[in-house]
Protein backbone atom coordinates (compact mmCIF):
# COMPACT_ATOMS: atom_id res chain seq x y z
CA UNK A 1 -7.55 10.43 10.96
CA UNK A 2 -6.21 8.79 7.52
CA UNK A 3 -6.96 4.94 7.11
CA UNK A 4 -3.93 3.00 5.43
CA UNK A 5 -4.83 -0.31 4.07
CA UNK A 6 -1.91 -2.74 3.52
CA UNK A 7 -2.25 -5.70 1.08
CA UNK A 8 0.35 -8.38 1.81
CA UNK A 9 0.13 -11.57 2.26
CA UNK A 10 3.40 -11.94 4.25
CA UNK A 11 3.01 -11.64 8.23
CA UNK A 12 6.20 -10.66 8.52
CA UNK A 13 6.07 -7.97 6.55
CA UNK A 14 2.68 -6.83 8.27
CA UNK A 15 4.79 -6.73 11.63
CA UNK A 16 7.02 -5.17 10.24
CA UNK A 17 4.66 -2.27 8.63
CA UNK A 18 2.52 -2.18 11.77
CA UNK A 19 5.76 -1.52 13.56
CA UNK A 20 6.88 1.29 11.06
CA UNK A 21 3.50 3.20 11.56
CA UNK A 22 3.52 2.63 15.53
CA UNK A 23 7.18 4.36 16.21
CA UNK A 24 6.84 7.01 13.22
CA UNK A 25 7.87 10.49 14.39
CA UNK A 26 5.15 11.70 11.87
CA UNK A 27 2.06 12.03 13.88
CA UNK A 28 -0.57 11.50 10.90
CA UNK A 29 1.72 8.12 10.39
CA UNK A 30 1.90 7.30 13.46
CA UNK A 31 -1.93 7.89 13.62
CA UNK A 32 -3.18 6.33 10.81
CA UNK A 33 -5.91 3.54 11.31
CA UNK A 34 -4.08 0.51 9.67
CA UNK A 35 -6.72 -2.35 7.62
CA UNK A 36 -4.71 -4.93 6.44
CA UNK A 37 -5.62 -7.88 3.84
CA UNK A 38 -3.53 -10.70 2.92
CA UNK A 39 -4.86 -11.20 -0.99
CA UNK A 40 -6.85 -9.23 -3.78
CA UNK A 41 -9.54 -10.58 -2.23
CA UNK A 42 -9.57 -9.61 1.17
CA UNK A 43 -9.00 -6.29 0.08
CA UNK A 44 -11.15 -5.94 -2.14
CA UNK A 45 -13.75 -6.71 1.38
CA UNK A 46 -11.95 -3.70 2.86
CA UNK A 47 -12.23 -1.49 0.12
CA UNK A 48 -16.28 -1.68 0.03
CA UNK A 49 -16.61 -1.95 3.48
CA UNK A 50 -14.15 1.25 4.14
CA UNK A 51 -13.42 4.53 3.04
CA UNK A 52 -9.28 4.46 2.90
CA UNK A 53 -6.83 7.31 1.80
CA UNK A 54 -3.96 5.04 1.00
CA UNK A 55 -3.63 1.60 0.01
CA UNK A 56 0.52 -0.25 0.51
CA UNK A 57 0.12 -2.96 -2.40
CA UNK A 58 1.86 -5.94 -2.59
CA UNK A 59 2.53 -7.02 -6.26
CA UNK A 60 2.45 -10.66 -5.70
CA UNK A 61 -0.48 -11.98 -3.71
CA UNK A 62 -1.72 -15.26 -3.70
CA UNK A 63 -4.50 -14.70 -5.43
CA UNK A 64 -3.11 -12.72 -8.08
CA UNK A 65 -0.81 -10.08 -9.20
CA UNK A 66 -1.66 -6.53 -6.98
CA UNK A 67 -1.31 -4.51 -10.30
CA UNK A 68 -4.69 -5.58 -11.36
CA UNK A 69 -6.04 -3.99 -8.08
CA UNK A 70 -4.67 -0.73 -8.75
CA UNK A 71 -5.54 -0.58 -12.13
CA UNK A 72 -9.77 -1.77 -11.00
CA UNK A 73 -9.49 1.48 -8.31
CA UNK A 74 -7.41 3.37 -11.01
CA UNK A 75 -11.04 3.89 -12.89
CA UNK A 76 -12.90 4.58 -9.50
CA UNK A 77 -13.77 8.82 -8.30
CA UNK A 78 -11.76 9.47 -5.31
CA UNK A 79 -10.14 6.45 -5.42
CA UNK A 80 -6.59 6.31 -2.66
CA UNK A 81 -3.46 6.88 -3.63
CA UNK A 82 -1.75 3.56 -4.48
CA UNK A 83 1.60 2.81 -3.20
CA UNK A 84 3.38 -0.10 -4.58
CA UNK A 85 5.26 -1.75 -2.22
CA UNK A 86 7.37 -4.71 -3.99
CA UNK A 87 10.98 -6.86 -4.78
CA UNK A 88 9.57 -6.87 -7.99
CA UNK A 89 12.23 -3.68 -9.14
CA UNK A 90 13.23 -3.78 -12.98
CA UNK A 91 12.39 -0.91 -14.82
CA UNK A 92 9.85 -2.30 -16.62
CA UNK A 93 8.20 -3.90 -13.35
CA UNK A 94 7.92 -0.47 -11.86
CA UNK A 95 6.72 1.63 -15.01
CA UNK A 96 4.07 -1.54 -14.90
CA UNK A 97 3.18 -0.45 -11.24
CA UNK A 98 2.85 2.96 -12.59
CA UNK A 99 1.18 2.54 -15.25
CA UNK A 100 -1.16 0.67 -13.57
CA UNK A 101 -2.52 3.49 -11.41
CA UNK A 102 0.53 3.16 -8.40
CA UNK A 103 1.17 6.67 -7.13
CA UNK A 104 4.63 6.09 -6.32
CA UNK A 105 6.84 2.84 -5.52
CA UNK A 106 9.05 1.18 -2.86
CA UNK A 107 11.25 -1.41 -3.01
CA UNK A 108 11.65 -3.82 -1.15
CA UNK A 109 13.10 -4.49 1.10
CA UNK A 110 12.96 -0.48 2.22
CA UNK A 111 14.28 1.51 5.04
CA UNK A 112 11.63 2.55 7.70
CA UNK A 113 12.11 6.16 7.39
CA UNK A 114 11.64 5.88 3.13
CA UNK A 115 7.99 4.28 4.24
CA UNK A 116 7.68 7.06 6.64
CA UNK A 117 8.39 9.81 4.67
CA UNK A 118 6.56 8.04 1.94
CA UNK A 119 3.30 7.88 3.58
CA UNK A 120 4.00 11.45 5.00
CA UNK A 121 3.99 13.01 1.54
CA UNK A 122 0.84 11.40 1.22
CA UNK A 123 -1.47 11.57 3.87
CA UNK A 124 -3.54 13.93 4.32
């Protein structure tokens, strides 16, 4: 089973991911073992208490800017993939998120199935 960790700091948006995962048609979606953290912080906790395959990242987090994150496990062996999950969507905002270390990008707000098939792709 693949472990997801989402960092958002937005309960709302947590529902609305946990919801996502729970009614996706794709089984290793659906399966997935969900962490979630609401700051750099927090996940950072997650991330050395945890192995995960694939991190959602918020870009704007309360304690900082999620980019910086990505960038830290960018440099790390067998580091997740790194989806960037943001309303930050200018093209220099998302070739920031990729250069950074993202693996691919959403924006917000995104239609259920894109996360689906998103995490699909991506899961092992």
């Amino acid at each position: 089973m693949s472990r997801v960790l989402l960092v958002e700091d937005e309960e709302l948006n947590r529902v609305l991911v946990r919801a996502i995962l729970a009614r996706a048609g794709a089984a290793a979606v659906r399966d997935a073992d969900l962490l979630e953290a609401g700051s750099i912080a927090d996940a950072r906790a997650a991330l050395a208490a945890h192995d995960v395959d694939l991190v959602l990242l918020d870009v704007n987090l309360p304690d900082g800017n999620g980019l910086t994150l990505a960038a830290e496990m960018q440099a790390e062996p067998g580091r997740p993939t790194v989806i960037a999950l943001t309303a930050s969507v200018l093209p220099h905002e998302r070739a920031a998120a990729m250069d950074a270390g993202c693996d691919a990008f959403l924006d917000k707000p995104y239609a259920a199935a894109d996360l689906v098939t998103l995490l699909a792709n991506h899961l092992r």
